[in-house]
Protein backbone atom coordinates (compact mmCIF):
# COMPACT_ATOMS: atom_id res chain seq x y z
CA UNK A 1 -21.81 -15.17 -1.69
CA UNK A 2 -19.98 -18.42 -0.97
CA UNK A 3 -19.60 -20.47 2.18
CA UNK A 4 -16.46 -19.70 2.65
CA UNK A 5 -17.33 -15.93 3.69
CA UNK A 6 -19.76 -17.06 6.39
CA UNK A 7 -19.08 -16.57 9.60
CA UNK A 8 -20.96 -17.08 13.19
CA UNK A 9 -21.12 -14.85 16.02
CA UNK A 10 -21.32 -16.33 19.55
CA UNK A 11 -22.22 -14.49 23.05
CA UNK A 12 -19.24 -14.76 25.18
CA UNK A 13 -21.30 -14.62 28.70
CA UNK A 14 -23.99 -17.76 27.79
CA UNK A 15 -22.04 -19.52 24.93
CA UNK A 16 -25.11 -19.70 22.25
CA UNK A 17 -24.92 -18.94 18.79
CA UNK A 18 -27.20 -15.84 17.89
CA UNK A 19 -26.18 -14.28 14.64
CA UNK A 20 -24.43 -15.75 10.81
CA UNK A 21 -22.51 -12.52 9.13
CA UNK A 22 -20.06 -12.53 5.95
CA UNK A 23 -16.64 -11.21 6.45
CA UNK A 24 -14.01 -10.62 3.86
CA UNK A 25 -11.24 -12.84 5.02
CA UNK A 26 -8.67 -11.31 3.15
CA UNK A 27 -9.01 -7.63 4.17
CA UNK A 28 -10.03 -9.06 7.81
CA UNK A 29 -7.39 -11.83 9.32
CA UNK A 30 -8.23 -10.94 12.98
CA UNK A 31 -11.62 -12.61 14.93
CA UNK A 32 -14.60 -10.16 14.45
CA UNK A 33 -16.03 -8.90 18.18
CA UNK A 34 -19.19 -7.12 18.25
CA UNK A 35 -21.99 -5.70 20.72
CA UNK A 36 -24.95 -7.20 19.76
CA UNK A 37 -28.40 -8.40 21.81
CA UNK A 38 -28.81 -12.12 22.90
CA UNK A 39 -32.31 -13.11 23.31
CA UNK A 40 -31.48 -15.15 26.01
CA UNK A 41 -29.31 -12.87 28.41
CA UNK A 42 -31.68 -10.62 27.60
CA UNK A 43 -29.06 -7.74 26.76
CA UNK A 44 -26.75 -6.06 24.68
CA UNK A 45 -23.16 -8.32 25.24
CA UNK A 46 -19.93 -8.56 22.99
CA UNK A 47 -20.07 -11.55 20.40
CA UNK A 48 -16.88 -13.31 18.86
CA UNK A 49 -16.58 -14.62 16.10
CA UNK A 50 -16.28 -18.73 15.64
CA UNK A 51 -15.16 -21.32 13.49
């Protein structure tokens, strides 16, 4: 899979960047959100997706 498709997810409540995902930017156009666990809030909170 190319570069292009890479993507990083960051935790809205401390800012860092936790996770690298692929996304199909044709099918997707909108900003991915998900609920995944940030090691250092030390819970589950939403991530966006960044540039």
């Amino acid at each position: 899979m190319s570069q292009d498709n890479m993507i990083k997810l960051e935790c809205t409540v401390c800012k860092t960047t936790n996770y690298h995902s692929h996304k199909n930017k044709k099918t997707l156009k909108e900003r991915l959100e998900m609920k995944k666990y940030c090691n250092k809030c030390k819970a589950h909170t939403i991530h966006k997706e960044t540039k």
